[in-house]
Protein backbone atom coordinates (compact mmCIF):
# COMPACT_ATOMS: atom_id res chain seq x y z
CA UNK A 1 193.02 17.04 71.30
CA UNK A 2 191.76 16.10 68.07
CA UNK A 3 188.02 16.23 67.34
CA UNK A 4 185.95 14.87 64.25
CA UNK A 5 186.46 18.07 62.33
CA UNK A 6 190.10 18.13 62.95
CA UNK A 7 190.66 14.64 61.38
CA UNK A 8 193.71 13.91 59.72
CA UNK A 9 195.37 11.15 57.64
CA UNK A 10 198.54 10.36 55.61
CA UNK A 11 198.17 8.06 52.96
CA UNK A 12 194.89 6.37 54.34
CA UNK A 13 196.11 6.38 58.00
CA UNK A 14 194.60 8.48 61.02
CA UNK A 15 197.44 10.67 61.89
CA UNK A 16 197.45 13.20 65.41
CA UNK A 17 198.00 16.54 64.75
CA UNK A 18 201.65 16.63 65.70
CA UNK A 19 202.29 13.25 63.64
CA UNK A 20 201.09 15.49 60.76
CA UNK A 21 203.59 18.57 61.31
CA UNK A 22 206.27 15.83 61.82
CA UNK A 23 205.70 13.86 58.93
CA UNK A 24 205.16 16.88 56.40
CA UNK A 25 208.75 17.96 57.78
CA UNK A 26 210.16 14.75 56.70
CA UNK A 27 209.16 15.85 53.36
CA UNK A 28 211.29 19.26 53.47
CA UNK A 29 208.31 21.25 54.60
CA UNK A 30 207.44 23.64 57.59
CA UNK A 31 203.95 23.07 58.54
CA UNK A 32 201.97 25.46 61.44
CA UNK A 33 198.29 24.57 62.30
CA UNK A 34 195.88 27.63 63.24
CA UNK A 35 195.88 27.55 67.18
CA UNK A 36 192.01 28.74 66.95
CA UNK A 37 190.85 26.85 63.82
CA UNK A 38 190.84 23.38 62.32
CA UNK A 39 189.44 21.20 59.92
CA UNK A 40 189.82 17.34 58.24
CA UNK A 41 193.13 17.06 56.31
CA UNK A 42 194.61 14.55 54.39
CA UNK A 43 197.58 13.75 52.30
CA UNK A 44 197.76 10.61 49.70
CA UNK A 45 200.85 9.82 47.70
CA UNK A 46 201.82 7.54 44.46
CA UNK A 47 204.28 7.77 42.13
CA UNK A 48 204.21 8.00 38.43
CA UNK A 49 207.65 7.37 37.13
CA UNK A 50 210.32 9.86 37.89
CA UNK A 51 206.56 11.95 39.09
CA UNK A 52 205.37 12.04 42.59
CA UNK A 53 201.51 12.43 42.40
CA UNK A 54 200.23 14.24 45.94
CA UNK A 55 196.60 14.17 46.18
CA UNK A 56 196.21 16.42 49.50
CA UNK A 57 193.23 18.12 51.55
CA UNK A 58 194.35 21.31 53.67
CA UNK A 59 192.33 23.59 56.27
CA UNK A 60 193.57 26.46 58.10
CA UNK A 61 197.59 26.15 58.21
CA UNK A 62 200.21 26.96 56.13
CA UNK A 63 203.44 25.36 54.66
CA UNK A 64 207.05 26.88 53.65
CA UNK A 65 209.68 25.06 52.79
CA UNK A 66 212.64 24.18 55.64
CA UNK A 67 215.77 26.62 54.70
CA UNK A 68 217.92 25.93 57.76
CA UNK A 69 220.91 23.12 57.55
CA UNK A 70 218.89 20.29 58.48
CA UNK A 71 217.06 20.68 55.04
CA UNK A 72 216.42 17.08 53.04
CA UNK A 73 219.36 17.68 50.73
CA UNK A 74 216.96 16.89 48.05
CA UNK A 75 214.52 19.47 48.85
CA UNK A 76 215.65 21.78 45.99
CA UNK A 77 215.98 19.47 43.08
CA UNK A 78 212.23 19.09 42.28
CA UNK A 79 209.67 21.87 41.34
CA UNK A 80 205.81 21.71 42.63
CA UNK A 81 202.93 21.67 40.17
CA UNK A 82 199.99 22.66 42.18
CA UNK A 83 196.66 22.92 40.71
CA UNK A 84 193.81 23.90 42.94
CA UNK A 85 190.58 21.47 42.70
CA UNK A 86 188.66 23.49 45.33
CA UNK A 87 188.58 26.40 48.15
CA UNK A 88 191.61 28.77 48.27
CA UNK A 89 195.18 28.95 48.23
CA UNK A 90 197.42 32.09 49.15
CA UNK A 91 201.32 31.77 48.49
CA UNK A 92 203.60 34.55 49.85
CA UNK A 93 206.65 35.32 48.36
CA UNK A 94 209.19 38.59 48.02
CA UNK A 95 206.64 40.41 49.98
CA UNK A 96 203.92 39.69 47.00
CA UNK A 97 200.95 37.47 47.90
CA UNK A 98 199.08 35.31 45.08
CA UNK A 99 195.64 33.52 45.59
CA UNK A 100 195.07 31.01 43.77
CA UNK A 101 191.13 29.67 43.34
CA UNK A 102 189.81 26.77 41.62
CA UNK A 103 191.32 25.86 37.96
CA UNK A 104 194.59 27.93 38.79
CA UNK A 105 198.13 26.46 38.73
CA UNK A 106 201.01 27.18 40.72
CA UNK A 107 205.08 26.08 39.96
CA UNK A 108 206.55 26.77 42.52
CA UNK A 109 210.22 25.77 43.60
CA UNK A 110 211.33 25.16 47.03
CA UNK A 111 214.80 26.78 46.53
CA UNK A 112 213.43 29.54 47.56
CA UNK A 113 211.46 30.67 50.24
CA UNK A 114 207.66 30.69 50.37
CA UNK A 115 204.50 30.73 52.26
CA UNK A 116 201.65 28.56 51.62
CA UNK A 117 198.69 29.65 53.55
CA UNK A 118 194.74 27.83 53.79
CA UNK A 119 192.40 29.74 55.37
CA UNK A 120 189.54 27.04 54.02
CA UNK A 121 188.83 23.55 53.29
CA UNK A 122 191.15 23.61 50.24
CA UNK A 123 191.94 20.54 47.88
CA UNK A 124 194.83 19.90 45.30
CA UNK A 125 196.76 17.87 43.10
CA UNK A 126 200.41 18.19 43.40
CA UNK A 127 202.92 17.28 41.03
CA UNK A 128 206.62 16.78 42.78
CA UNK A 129 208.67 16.92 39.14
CA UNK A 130 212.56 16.43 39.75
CA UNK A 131 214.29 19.34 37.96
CA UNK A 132 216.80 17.04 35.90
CA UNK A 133 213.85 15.91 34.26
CA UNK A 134 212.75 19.20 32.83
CA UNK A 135 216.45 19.99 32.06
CA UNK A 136 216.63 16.61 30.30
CA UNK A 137 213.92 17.79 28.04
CA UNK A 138 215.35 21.09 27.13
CA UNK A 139 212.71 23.16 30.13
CA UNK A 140 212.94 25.98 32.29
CA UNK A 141 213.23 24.47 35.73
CA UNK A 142 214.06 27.57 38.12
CA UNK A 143 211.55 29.92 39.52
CA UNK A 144 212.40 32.66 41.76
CA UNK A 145 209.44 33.51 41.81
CA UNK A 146 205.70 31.07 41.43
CA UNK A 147 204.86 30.49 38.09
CA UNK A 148 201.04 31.41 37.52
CA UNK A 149 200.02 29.68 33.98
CA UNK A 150 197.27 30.97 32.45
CA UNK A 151 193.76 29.53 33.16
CA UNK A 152 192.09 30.92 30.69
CA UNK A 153 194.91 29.30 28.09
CA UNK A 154 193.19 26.29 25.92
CA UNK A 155 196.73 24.81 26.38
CA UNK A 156 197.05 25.15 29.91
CA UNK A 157 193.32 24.39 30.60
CA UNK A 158 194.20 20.94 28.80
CA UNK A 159 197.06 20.21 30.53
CA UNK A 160 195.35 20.95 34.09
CA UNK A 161 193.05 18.25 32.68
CA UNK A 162 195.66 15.54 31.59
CA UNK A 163 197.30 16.80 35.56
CA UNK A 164 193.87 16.33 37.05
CA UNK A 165 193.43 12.69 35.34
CA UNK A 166 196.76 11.57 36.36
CA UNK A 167 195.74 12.27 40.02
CA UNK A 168 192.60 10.97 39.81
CA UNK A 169 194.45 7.31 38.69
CA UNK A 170 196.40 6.80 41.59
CA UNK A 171 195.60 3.33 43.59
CA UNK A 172 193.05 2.64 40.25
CA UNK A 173 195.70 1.80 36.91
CA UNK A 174 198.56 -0.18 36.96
CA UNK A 175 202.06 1.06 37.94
CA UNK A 176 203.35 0.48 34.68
CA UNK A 177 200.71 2.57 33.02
CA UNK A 178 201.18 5.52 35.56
CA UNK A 179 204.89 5.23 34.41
CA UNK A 180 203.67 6.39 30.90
CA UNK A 181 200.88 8.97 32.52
CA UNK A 182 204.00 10.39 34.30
CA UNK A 183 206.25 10.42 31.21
CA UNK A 184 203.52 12.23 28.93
CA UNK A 185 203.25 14.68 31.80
CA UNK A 186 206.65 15.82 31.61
CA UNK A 187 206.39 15.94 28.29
CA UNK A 188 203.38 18.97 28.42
CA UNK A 189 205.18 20.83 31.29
CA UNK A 190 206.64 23.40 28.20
CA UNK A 191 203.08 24.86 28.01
CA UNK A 192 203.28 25.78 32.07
CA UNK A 193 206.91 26.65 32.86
CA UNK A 194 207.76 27.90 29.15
CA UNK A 195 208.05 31.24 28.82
CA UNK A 196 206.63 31.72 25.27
CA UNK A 197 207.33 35.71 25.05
CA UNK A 198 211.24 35.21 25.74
CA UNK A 199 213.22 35.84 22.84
CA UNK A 200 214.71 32.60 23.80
CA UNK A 201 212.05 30.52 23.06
CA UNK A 202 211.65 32.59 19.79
CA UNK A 203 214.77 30.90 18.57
CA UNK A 204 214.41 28.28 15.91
CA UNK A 205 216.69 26.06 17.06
CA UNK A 206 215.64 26.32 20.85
CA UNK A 207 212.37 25.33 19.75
CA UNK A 208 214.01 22.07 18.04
CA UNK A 209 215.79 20.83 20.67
CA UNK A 210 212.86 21.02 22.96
CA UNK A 211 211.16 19.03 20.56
CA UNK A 212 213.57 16.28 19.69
CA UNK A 213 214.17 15.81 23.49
CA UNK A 214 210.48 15.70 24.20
CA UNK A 215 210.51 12.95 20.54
CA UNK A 216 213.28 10.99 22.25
CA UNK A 217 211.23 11.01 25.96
CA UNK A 218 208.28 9.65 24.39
CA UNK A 219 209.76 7.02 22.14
CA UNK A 220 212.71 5.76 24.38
CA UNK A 221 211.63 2.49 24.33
CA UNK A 222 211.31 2.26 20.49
CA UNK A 223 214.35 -0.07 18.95
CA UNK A 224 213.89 1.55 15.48
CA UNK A 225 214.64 5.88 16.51
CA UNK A 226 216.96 7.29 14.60
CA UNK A 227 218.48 10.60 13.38
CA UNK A 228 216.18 9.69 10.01
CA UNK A 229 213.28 8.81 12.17
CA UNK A 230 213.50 11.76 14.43
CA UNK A 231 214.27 14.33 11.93
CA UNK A 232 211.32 12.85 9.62
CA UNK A 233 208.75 13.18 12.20
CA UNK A 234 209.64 16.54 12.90
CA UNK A 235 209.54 17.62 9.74
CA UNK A 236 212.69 18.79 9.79
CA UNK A 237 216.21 18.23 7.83
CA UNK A 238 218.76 15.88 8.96
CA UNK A 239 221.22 18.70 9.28
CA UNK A 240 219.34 21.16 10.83
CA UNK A 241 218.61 18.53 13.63
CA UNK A 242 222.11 17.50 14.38
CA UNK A 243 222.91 21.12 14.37
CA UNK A 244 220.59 22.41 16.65
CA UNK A 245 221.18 19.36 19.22
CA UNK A 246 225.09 19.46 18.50
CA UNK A 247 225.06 23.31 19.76
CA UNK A 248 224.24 22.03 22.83
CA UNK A 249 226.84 20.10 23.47
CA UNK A 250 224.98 16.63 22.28
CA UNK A 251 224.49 14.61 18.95
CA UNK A 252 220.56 13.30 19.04
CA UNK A 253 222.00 9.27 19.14
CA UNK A 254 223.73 10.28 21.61
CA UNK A 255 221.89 12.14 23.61
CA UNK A 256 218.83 9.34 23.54
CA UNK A 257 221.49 6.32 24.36
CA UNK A 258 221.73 8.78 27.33
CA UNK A 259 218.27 8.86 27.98
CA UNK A 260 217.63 4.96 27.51
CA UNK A 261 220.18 4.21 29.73
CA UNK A 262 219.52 6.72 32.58
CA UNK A 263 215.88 5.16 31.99
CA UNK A 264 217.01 2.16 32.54
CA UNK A 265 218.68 3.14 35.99
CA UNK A 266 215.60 3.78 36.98
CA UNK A 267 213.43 0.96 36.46
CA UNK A 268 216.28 -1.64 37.48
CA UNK A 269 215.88 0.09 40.71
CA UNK A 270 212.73 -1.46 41.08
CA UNK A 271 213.08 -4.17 39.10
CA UNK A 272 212.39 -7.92 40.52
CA UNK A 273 215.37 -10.21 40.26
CA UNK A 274 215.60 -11.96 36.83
CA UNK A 275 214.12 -9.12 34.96
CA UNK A 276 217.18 -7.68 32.89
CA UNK A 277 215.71 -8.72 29.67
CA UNK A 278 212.38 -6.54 30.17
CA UNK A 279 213.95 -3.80 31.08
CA UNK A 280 216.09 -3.95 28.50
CA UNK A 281 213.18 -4.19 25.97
CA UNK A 282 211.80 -1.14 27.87
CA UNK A 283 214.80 1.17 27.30
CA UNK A 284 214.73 -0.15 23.45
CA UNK A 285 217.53 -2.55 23.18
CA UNK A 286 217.29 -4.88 20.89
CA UNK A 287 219.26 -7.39 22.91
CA UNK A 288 219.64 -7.91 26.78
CA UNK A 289 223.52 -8.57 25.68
CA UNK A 290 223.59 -5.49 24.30
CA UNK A 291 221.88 -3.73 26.43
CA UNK A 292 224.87 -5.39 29.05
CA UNK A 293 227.60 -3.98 27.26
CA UNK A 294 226.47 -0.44 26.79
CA UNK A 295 225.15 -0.42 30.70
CA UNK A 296 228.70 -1.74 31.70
CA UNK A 297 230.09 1.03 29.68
CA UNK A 298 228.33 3.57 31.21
CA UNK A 299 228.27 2.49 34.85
CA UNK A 300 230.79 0.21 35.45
CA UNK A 301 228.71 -2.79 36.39
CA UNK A 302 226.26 -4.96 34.52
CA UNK A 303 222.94 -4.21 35.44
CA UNK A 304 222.01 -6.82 36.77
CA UNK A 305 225.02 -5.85 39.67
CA UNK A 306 223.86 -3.01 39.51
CA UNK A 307 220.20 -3.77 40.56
CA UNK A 308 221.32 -5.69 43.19
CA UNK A 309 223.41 -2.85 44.60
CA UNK A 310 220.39 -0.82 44.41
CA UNK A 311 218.52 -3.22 46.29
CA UNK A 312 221.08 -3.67 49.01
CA UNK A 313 221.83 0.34 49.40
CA UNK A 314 217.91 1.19 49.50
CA UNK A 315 217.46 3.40 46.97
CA UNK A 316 220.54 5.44 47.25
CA UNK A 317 221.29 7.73 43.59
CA UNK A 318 223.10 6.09 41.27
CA UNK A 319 225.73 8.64 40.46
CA UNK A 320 227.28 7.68 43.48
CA UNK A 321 227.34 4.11 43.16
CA UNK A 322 228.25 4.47 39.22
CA UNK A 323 231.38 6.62 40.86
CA UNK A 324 232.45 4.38 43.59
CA UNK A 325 232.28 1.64 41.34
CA UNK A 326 234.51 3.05 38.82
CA UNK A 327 237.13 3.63 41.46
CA UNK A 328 237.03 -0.04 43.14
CA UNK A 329 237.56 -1.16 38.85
CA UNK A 330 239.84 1.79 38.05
């Protein structure tokens, strides 16, 4: 039976102890509450962008992720960004055990197995970052093992800030402004999953293609970006640019018509009818005939089909749709 001090809720509403273990499996996890022990939990979710923002209170249980074949097939495309507020979190893994107190951070990918344990009143903020977005910008995104930042870092103390804020604006700023939180957040994950004594990373022209991706994230929207624009800003030759991004298989225009347009999938998923011309502005078209063509191009519908298959399937990916779509017009 649940008591006052075992009081739990999911996203504002009471929740009975089992309705918690069930609802946390829905979300790819294994949850087991101490049999002796207990104490008020909750778990509050918002979304910033491609960014799921957890806000979550945890007290005596632990959490590993579900390996068996009933998985969420989507359980291993993201990465966890867990920074502890208050009290105490252990995570077991390859027979090691971590604690992390207040001010640490934790990446940690569900791919492979781990144990969360809370054997007090513990509090976080937890990022949910899908890996294609860290791949997009040029980032490590897998992790055997948890990735344990720094604290003591400036960097990563400033970043655990910006995480912190981000959190701490759910239900309070606009969805449209969490979008850009969300994006800017990506955008620092180099300083925690980055790491910066790899020879890798050493490489000059690593190190640009991280930052013209990053460039291109933050300015997708902007009509004007160019080759010129991007290699001006940083500080950087025209050549040496196209080089670096053309080794890895992309030119930059190319790569950010990419980006705008995969953007653009995105918020037309969400998008209210009639809307085609914003979110063309959005993904910096000058034109929402423009914007048409290229979508059409790239997907095989317009977009505004293409929000109203999105709306009809629920949310389904799009790669799926953009497939199945090219075969009905093949």
């Amino acid at each position: 039976m649940d008591t006052g001090f075992d009081e739990k809720s999911w996203d504002g509403a009471p929740v009975g102890r089992h309705a918690w273990i069930n609802t946390i499996s829905m979300h790819g996890m294994l949850c087991r509450l101490d049999a002796y022990r207990s104490g008020a939990s909750a778990f509050n979710t918002a979304r910033a962008g491609q960014t799921d923002i957890m806000n979550g209170d945890f007290a005596w249980q632990s959490v590993s992720p579900i390996t068996h074949r009933d998985t969420p097939r989507w359980n291993g495309e993201h990465l966890f960004v867990k920074v502890v507020k208050s009290g105490v979190m252990s995570v077991e893994q390859r027979g090691q055990t971590t604690r992390f107190g207040p001010g640490h951070i934790a990446v940690i990918d569900p791919l492979h197995t781990f144990n969360e344990s809370f054997c007090e009143p513990t509090r976080l903020t937890i990022l949910r970052i899908p890996k294609s977005a860290l791949r997009e910008r040029g980032l490590r995104y897998r992790f055997p093992m948890a990735c344990c930042p720094d604290p003591a870092s400036p960097d990563v103390a400033a970043v655990r800030e910006f995480v912190l804020h981000l959190g701490s604006q759910t239900g309070k700023a606009s969805d449209a402004l969490l979008v850009r939180l969300g994006d800017q957040c990506l955008d620092l994950m180099d300083v925690l999953v980055n790491n910066r004594h790899g020879a890798a990373n050493g490489r000059a022209s690593a190190a640009t293609v991280l930052r013209a991706k990053q460039l291109i994230a933050r300015r997708i929207g902007d009509p004007e970006l160019s080759v010129i624009r991007i290699a001006a800003e940083l500080n950087i030759s025209i050549s040496c640019l196209t080089r670096a991004l053309k080794a890895s298989g992309v030119s930059p225009m190319r790569y950010a018509w990419s980006m705008r347009l995969e953007h653009a999938t995105r918020l037309l998923a969400g998008a209210p009818q009639g809307a085609i011309q914003e979110v063309a502005y959005q993904c910096g078209f000058a034109s929402a005939a423009h914007f048409s063509r290229a979508f059409k191009e790239r997907y095989g519908m317009t977009p505004r089909e293409y929000a109203a298959h999105q709306r009809t399937a629920h949310g389904d990916a799009p790669e799926p749709m953009q497939d199945a779509q090219r075969t009905e017009t093949a």
